[in-house]
Protein backbone atom coordinates (compact mmCIF):
# COMPACT_ATOMS: atom_id res chain seq x y z
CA UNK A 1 175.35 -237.66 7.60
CA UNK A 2 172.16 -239.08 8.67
CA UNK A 3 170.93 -238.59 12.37
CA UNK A 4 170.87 -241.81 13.97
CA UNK A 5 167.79 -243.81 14.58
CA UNK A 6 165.87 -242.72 18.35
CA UNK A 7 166.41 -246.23 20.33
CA UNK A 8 162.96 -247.71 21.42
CA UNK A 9 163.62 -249.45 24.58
CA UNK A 10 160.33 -251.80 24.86
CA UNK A 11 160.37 -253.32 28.53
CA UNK A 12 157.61 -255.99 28.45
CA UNK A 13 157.08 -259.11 30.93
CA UNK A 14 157.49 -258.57 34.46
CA UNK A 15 156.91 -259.96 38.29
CA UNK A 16 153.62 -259.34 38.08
CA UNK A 17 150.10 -262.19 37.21
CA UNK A 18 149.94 -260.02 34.38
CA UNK A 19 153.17 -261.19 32.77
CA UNK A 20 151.34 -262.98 29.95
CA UNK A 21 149.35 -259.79 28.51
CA UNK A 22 152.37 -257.99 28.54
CA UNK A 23 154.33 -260.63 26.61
CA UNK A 24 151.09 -260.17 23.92
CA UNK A 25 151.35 -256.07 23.91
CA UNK A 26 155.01 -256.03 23.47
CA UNK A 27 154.50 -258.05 19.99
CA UNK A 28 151.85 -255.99 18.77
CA UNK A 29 153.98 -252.91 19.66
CA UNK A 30 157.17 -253.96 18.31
CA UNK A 31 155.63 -255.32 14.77
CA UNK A 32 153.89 -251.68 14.28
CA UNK A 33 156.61 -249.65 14.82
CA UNK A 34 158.09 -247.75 12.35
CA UNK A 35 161.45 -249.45 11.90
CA UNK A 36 162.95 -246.36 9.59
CA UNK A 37 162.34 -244.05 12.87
CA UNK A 38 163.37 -246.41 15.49
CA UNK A 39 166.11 -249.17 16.59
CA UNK A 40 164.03 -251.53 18.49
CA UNK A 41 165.40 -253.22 21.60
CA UNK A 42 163.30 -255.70 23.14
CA UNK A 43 163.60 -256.42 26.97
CA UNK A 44 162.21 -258.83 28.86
CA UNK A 45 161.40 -258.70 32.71
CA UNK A 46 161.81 -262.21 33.85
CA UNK A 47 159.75 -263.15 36.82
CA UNK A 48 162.54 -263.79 38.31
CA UNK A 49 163.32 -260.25 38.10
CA UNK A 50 166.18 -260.62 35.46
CA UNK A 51 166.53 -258.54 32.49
CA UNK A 52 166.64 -260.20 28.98
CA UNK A 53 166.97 -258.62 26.13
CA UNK A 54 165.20 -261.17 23.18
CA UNK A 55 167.59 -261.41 20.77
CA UNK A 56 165.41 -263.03 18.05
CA UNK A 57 162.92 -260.73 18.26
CA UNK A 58 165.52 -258.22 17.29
CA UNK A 59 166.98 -260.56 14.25
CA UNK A 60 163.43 -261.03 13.28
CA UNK A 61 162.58 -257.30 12.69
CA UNK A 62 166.29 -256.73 10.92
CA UNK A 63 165.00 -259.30 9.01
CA UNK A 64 161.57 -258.26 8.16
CA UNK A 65 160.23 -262.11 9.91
CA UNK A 66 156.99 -262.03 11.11
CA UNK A 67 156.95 -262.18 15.33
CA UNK A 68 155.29 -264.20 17.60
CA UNK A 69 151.92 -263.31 18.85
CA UNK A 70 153.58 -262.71 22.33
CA UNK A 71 157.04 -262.27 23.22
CA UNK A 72 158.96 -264.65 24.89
CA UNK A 73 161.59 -263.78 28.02
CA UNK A 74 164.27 -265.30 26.53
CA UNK A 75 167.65 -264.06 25.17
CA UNK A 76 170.89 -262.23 26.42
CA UNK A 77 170.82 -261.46 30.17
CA UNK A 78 171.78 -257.73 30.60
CA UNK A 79 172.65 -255.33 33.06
CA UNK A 80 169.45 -252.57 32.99
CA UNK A 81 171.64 -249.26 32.95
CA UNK A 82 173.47 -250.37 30.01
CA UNK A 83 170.74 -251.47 27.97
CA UNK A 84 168.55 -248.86 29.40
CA UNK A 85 171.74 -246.15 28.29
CA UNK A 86 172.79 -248.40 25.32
CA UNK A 87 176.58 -248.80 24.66
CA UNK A 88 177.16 -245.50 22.53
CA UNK A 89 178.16 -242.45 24.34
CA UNK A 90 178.14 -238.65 23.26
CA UNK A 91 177.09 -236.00 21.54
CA UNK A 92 176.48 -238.30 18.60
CA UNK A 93 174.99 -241.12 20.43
CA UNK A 94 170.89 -242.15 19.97
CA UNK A 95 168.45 -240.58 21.81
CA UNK A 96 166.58 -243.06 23.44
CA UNK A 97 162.73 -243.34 24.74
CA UNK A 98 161.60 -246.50 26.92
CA UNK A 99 158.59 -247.73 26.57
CA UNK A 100 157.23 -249.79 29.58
CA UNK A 101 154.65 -252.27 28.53
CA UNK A 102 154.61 -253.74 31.93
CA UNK A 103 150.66 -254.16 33.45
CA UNK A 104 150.41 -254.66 37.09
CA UNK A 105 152.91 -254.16 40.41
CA UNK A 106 156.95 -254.07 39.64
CA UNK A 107 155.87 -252.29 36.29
CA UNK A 108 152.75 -249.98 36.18
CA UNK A 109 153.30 -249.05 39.70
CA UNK A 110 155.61 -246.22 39.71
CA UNK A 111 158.19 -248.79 40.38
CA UNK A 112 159.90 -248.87 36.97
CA UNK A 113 159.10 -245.35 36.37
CA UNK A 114 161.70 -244.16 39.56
CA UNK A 115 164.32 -246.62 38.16
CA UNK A 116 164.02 -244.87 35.08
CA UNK A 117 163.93 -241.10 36.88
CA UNK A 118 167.44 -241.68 38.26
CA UNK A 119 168.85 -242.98 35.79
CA UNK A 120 167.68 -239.62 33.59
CA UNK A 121 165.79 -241.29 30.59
CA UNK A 122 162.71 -240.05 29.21
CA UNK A 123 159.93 -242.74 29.24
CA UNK A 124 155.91 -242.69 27.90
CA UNK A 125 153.47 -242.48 30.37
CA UNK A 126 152.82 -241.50 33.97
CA UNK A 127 155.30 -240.78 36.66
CA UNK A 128 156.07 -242.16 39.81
CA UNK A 129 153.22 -240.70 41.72
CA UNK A 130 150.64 -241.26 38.95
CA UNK A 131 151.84 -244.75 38.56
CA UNK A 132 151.45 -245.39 42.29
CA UNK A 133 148.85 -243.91 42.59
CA UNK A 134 146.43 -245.27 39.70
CA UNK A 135 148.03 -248.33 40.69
CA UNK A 136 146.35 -248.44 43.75
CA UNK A 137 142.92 -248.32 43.47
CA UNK A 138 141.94 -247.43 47.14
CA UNK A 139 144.45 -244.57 47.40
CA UNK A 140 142.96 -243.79 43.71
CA UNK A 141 139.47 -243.46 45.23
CA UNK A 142 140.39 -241.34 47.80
CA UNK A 143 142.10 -238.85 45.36
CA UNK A 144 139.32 -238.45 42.50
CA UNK A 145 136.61 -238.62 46.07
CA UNK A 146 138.46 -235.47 47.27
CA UNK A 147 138.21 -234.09 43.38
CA UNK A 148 134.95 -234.17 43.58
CA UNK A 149 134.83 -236.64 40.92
CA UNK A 150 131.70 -238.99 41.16
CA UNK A 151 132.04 -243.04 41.90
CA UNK A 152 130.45 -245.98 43.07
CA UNK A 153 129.93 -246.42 46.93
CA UNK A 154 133.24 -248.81 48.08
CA UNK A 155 134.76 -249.56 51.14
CA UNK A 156 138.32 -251.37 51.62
CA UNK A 157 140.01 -253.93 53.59
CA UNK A 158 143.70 -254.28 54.83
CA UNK A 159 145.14 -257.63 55.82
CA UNK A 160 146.56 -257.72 59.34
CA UNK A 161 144.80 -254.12 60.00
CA UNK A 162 141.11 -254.74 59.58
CA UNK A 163 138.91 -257.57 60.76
CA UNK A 164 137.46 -259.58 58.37
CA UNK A 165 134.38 -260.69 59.83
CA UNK A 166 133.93 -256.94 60.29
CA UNK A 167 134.52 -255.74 56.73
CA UNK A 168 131.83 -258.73 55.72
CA UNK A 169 129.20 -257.53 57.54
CA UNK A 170 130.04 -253.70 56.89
CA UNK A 171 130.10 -254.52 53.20
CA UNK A 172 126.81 -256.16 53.16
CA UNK A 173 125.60 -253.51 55.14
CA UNK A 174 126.47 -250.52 53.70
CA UNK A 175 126.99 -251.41 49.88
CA UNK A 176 124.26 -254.02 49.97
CA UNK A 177 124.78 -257.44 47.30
CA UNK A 178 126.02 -258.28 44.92
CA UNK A 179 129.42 -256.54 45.73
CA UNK A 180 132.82 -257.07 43.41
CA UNK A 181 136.04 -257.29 45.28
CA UNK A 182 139.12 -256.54 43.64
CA UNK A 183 143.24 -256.56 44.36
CA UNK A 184 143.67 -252.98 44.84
CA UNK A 185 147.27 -253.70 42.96
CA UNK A 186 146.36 -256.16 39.93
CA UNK A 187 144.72 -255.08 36.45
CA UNK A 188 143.58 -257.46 33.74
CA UNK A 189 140.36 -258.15 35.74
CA UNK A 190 142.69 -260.46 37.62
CA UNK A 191 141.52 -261.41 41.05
CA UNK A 192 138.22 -260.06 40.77
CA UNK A 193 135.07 -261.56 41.74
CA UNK A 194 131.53 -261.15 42.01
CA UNK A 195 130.00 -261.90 45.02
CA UNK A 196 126.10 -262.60 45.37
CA UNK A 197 125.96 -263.28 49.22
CA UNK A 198 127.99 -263.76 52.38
CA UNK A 199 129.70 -267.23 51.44
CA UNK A 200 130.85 -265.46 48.21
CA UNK A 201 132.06 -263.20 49.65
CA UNK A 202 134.16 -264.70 51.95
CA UNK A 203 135.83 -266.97 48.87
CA UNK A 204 136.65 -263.37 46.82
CA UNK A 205 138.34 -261.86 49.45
CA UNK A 206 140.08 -265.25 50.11
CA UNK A 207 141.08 -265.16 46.22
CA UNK A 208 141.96 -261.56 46.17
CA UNK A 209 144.36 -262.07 49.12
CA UNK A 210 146.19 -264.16 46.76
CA UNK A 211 147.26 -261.04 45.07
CA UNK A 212 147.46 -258.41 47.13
CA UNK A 213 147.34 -257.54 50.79
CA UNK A 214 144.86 -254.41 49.96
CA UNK A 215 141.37 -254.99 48.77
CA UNK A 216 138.45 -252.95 47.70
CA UNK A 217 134.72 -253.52 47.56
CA UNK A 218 132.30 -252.20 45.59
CA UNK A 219 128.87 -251.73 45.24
CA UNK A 220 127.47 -253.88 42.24
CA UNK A 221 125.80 -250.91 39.97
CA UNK A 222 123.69 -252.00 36.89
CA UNK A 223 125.33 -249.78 34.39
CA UNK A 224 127.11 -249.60 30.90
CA UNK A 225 130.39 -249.77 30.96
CA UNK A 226 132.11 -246.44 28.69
CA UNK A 227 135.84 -245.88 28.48
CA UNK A 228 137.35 -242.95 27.20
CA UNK A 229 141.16 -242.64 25.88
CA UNK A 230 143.06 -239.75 27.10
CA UNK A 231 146.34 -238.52 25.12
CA UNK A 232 148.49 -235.78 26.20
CA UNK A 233 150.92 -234.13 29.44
CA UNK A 234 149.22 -230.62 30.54
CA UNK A 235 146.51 -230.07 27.94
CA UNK A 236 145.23 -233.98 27.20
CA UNK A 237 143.01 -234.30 24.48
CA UNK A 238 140.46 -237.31 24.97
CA UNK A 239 138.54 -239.75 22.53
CA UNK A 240 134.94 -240.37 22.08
CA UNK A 241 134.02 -242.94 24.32
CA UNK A 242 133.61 -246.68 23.17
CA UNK A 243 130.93 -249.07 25.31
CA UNK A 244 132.36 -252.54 26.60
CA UNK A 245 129.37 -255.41 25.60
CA UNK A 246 130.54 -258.42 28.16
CA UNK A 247 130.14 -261.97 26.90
CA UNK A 248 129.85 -262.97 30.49
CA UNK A 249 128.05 -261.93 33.95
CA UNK A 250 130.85 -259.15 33.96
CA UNK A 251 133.79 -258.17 31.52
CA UNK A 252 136.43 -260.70 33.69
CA UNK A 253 139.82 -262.06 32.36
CA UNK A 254 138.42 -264.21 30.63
CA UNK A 255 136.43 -262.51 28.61
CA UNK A 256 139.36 -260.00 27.84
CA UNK A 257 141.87 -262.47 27.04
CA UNK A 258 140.88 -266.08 26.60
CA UNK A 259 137.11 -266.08 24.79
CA UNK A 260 136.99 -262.97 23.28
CA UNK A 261 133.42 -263.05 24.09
CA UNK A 262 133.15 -259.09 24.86
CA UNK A 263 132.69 -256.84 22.13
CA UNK A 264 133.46 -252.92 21.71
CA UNK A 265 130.85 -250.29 20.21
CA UNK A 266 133.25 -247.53 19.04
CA UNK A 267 131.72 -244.95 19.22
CA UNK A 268 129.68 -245.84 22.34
CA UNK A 269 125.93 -245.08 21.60
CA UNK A 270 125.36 -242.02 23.66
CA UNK A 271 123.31 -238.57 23.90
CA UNK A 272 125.96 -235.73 22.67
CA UNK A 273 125.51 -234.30 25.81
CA UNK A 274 126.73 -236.80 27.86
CA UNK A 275 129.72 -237.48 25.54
CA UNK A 276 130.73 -233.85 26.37
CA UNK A 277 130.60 -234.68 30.01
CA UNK A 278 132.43 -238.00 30.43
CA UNK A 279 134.84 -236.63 28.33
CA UNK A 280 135.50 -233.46 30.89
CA UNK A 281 135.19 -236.24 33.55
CA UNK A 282 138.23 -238.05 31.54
CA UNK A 283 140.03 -235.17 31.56
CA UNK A 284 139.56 -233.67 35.07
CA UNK A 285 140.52 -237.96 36.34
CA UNK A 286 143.79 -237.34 34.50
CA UNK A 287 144.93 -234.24 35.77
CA UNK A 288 143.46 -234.73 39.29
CA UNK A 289 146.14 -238.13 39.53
CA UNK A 290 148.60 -236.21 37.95
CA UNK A 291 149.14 -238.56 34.96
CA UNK A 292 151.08 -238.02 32.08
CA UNK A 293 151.24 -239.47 27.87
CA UNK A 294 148.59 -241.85 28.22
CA UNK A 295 145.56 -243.12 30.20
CA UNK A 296 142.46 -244.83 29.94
CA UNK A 297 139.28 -243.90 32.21
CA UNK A 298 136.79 -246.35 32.88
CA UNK A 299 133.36 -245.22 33.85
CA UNK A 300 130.21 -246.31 34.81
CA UNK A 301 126.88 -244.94 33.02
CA UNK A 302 123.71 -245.20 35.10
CA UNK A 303 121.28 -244.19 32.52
CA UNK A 304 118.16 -243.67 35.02
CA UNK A 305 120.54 -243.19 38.56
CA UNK A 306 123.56 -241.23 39.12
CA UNK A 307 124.56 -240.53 36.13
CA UNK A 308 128.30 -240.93 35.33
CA UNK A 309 130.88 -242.52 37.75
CA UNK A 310 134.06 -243.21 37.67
CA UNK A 311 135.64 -246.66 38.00
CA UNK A 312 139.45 -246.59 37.50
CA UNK A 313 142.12 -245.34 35.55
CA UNK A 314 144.98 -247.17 33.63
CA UNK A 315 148.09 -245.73 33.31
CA UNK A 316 149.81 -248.41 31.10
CA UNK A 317 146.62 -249.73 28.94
CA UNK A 318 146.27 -252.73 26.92
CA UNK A 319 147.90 -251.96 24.10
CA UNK A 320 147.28 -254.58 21.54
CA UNK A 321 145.54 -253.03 17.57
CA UNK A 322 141.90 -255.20 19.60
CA UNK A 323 142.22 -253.45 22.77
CA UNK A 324 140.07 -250.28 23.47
CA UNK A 325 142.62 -247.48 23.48
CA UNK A 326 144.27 -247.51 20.53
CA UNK A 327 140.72 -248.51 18.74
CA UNK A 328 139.13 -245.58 20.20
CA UNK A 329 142.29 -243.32 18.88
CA UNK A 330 141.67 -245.57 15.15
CA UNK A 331 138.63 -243.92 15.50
CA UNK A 332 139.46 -240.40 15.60
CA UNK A 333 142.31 -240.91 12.69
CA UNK A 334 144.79 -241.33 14.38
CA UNK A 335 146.54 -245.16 13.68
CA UNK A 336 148.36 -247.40 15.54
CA UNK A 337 152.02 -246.74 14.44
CA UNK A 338 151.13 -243.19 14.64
CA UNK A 339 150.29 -243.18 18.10
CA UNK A 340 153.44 -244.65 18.74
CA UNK A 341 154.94 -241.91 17.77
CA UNK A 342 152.97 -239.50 19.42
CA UNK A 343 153.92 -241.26 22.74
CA UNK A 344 157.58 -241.31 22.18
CA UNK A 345 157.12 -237.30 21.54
CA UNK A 346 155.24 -236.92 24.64
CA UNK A 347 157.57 -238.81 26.72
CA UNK A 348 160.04 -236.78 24.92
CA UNK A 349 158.44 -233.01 25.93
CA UNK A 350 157.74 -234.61 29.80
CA UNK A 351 161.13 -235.46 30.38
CA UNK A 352 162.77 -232.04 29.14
CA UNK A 353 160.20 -230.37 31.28
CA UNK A 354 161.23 -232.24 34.27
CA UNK A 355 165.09 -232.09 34.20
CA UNK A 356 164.43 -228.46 33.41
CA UNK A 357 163.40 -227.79 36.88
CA UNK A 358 166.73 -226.68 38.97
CA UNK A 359 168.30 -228.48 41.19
CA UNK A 360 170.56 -225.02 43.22
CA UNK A 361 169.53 -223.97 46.61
């Protein structure tokens, strides 16, 4: 008798502004899959917070239909342990893997990841620290700064705890203009804005407030942007590093999602021996945050200044066949479908290693 397929729960959608790319990811995900491997189950995070599971997605893969370039929410409202557990019991029951494609707070954030701890299911990516952490990219900063691991100059400002008028003049200050202020819990370039002088200023912090009650602000380096893709649990392996080429003053939403404009040099044009290092730098980011399966690590590269330094990492990366990781992993042989399945037997090893630990006094 043939062992039953490994369910693929794909959780895509969520609470957070970044709904929309995760509604594109899922898609991309779902359609390269290998169907004789997996049983696919689609599930929507409304933001509403409901769970659907998108019943024509499902019909469409039985059915060998093209999907939709993003996902929609839609579909049979479930309960999230038993679609999470699935119906079967037993020894003869699926394994099953969940795969959260969720960018951004209520998904990326360690959140998802603790639902998914107690309820004893192995999942790809980071933990619950690593998600929180990463998520956050103050509390980020301060880890990798105590790793020794070299970044632009930044400070940060708390709503209700610091002065504003304060933080203005400290930024402009300290980390001189132009300055780029950022949700610390948002990805997708959402939120973020360049600011040239004091009135700017004022309006990013005003727009980043709209997202988040934490905000960082960093100098504005003149630098190449690199990112490297890092695959693996205790002994990560990393890509070579591919160069973002903005079509606009800096690589925004935009420019990610709505233009296009940016384009990706893959591999990024660089001396071998600074390959070697941001690579190291990749790996030593990864295990200093503790993450897990996958991660991508943005860095700056100031040829004729400092060197390399590190901007943030992304636990839960765009995940589309355009987007930077799995390009940079296309690069080194290793395809899209292919990955998948090399995340789904990393999640796979992680979890085993963590409900190996004992739980007796």
């Amino acid at each position: 008798m043939a062992s039953p397929l490994l369910r693929l729960v794909v959780l895509f959608g969520g609470v957070s502004a970044e709904h929309d790319v995760s509604r594109v990811t899922a898609a991309h995900v779902l359609a390269a899959a290998d169907r004789t491997k997996y049983e696919l189950v689609p599930v929507g995070i409304g933001k509403d917070g409901s769970w659907i599971r998108n019943d024509d997605a499902i019909a469409a893969l039985a059915g060998g239909a093209p999907l939709p370039n993003a996902l929609d929410v839609t579909g049979t409202v479930v309960d999230p342990l038993v679609v999470l557990q699935g119906e079967a019991a037993g020894p003869t029951a699926p394994v099953t893997v969940v795969l959260p494609l969720l960018h951004g707070p209520h998904g990326e954030d360690g959140t998802v990841q603790g639902l998914l701890e107690l309820f004893k299911l192995p999942y790809v990516g980071s933990g619950v620290l690593a998600s929180a952490v990463c998520m956050d990219k103050a509390m980020a900063k301060r880890v990798t700064e105590q790793a020794g691991i070299p970044q632009c100059r930044w400070i940060e400002f708390r709503d209700g705890i610091d002065d504003a008028r304060e933080i203005v003049g400290k930024a402009i200050e300290t980390l001189g203009l132009p300055v780029f202020v950022k949700p610390a819990n948002l990805g997708s370039s959402v939120g973020i804005s360049k600011a040239h002088n004091e009135s700017e200023l004022d309006k990013a912090i005003d727009v980043a407030l709209r997202y988040d009650g934490t905000i960082v602000i960093e100098e504005g380096v003149t630098a190449r942007e690199i990112e490297v893709a890092v695959l693996g649990n205790t002994a990560p392996e990393t890509s070579v590093p591919g160069e973002i080429l903005p079509g606009s003053e800096f690589y925004d939403y935009e420019d990610k999602y709505v233009t296009g404009a940016a384009k990706l040099a893959i591999p990024a044009d660089l001396p071998a021996d600074e390959i070697a290092k941001v690579r190291e730098l990749a790996v030593d980011s990864f295990l200093a945050l503790r993450c897990a399966g996958l991660a991508r690590v943005d860095f700056f590269y100031e040829e004729n200044g400092r060197g390399w330094l590190l901007n943030e990492i992304n636990t839960i990366p765009g995940f589309t066949p355009g987007s930077m990781y799995p390009k940079l992993w296309d690069a080194a042989g290793l395809g899209y479908a292919d990955l998948i399945d090399r995340l789904v037997v990393l999640a796979i090893e992680n979890h085993r290693r963590r409900v190996g630990f004992s739980t007796e006094h």
